[in-house]
Each structure stands twice: as C-alpha cells, then as structure tokens.
Protein backbone atom coordinates (compact mmCIF):
# COMPACT_ATOMS: atom_id res chain seq x y z
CA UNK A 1 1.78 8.99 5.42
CA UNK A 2 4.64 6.29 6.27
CA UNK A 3 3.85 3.00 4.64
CA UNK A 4 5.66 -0.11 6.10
CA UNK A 5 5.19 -3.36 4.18
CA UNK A 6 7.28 -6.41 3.54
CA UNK A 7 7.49 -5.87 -0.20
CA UNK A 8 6.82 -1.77 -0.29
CA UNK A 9 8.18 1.68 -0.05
CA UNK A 10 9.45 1.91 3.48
CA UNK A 11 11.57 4.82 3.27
CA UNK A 12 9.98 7.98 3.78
CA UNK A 13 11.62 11.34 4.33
CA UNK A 14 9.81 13.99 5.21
CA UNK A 15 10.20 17.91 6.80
CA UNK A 16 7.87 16.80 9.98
CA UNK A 17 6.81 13.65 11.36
CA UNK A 18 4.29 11.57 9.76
CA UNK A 19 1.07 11.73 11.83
CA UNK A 20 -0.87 8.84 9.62
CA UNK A 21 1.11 4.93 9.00
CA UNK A 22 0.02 2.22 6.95
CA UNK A 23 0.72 -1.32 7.88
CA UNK A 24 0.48 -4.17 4.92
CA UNK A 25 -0.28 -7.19 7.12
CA UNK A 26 -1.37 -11.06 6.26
CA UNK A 27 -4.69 -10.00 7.71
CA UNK A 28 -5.34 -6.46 4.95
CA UNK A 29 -3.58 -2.93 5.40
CA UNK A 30 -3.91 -1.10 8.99
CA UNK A 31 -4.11 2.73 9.25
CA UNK A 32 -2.86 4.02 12.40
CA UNK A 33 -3.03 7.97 13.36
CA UNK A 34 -0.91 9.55 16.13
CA UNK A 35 -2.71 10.74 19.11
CA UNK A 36 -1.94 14.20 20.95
CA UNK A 37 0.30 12.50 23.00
CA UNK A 38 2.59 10.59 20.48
CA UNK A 39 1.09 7.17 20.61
CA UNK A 40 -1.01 5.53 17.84
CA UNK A 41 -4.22 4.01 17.45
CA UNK A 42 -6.15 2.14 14.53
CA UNK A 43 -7.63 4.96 12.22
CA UNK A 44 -9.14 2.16 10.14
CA UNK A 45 -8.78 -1.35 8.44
CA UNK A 46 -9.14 -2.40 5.13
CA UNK A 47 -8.56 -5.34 2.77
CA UNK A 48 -9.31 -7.69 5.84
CA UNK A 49 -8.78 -11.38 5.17
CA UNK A 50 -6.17 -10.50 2.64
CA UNK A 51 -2.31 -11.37 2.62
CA UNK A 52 -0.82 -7.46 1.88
CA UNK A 53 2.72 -8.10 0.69
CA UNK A 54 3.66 -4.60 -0.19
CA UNK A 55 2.47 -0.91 -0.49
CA UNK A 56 3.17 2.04 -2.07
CA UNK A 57 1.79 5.27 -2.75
CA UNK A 58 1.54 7.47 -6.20
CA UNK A 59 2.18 11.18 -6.15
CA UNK A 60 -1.73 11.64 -6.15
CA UNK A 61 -1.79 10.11 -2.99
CA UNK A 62 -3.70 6.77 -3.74
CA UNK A 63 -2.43 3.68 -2.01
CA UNK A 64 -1.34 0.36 -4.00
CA UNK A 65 -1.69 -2.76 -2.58
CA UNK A 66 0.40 -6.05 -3.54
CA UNK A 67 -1.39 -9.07 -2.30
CA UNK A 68 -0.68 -12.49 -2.41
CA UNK A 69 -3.37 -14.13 -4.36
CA UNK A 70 -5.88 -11.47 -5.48
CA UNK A 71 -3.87 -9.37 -7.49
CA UNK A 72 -3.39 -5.35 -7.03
CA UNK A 73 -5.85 -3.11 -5.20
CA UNK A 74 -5.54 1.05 -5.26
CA UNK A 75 -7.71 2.91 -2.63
CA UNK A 76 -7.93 6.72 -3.40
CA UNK A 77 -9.23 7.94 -0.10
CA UNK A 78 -6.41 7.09 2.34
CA UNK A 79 -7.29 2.84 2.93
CA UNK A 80 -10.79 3.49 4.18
CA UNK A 81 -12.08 1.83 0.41
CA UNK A 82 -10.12 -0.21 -1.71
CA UNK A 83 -10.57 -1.43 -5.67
CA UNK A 84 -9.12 -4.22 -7.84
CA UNK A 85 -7.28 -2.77 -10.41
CA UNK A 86 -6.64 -6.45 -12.31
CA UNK A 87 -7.88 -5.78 -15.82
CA UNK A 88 -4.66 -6.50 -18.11
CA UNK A 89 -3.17 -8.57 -15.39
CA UNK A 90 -2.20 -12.47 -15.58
CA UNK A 91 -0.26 -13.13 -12.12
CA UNK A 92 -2.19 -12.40 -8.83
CA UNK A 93 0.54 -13.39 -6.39
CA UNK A 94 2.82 -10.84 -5.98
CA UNK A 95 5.57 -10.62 -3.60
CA UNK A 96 6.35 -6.59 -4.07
CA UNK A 97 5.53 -3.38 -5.56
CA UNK A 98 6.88 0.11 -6.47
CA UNK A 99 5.95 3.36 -7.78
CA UNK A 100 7.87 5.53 -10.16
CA UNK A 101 8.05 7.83 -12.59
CA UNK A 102 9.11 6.41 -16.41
CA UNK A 103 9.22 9.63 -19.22
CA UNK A 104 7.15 11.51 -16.86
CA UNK A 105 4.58 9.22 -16.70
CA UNK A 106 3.41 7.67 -13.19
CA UNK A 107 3.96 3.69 -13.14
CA UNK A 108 3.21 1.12 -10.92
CA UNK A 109 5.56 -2.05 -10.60
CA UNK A 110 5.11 -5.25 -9.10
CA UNK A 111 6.96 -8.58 -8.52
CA UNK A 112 4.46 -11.32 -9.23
CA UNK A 113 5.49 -14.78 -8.80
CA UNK A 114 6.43 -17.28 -11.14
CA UNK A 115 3.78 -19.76 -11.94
C-alpha cells in the first residue's frame, strides 16, 4: 500500500506497483484501489470529519493515523475500521508520525504539538 500524508511515510519502494493508496486528508484517510485499466477509484473512507496529518504503517500491516485534535488512531484491516489508541497519551494534536524499529521492538512516533 503507498501512504501519502503531510506528516507520514511517503516513500515507498517496492518490486511492483502498489495497487492500494492511502490518502491522510483534513476530511479522514481515503483508500483508493487501481482499476484494470490503471486509474483509481475510492476503495473506502474512514476517519471522516477528522484532520489526518500523517500516516504510517507497522510491519503487521496496521495503519496509524496522526490527527490534529483527537489523538492517534490504528486500523488493522486496511482503513475500512479505525480505533483510538490514546491510553498513556497527553497531547492530541499532532503534526506527524513514524514507525520504526528500536532493539527489535516495533515503535510508533509522533510529533505532537506544544501546548
């Protein structure tokens, strides 16, 4: 999947062409999906209402978005569902976020704002 956000991974490199993008908008995170003939068309919204400043995606696959205002949401099934993932969290506005790998253990990074 390519993911294009603001304030997100949006380098991917790849063998073949991505068939599946994700789009963090200030309306929620599109899903597009390339037709037979090489153009795209909405798979699916989610997050709708919601300022998406960046995206990125965990070696499981699950999708983390950075919002502006609510905090950080993860969807597990491509961006069809999304959950908060708050709990520990004292900054919702965030302006970016990253994946990575820290002693071989998966962690997510964000930029919140200062207060």
């Amino acid at each position: 999947m390519i993911l294009l956000s603001n304030g997100g991974d949006n380098i991917c490199r790849s063998k073949t062409p991505g068939d599946e993008m994700a789009i963090g908008t200030v309306d929620g995170v599109f899903v597009l999906r390339r037709g037979n003939h090489g153009n795209w068309f909405l798979k699916h919204r989610g997050l709708e209402g919601i300022f998406v400043s960046g995206l990125t995606k965990l070696s499981s696959g699950a999708l983390i978005a950075a919002t502006r205002g609510c905090g950080i949401a993860r969807s597990d099934d491509g961006g069809q569902t999304w959950r908060w993932i708050n709990k520990g969290i004292t900054q919702f506005e965030f302006w970016s976020v990253r994946s990575g790998q820290i002693k071989g253990h998966e962690v997510v990074l964000g930029r919140a704002r200062r207060p």
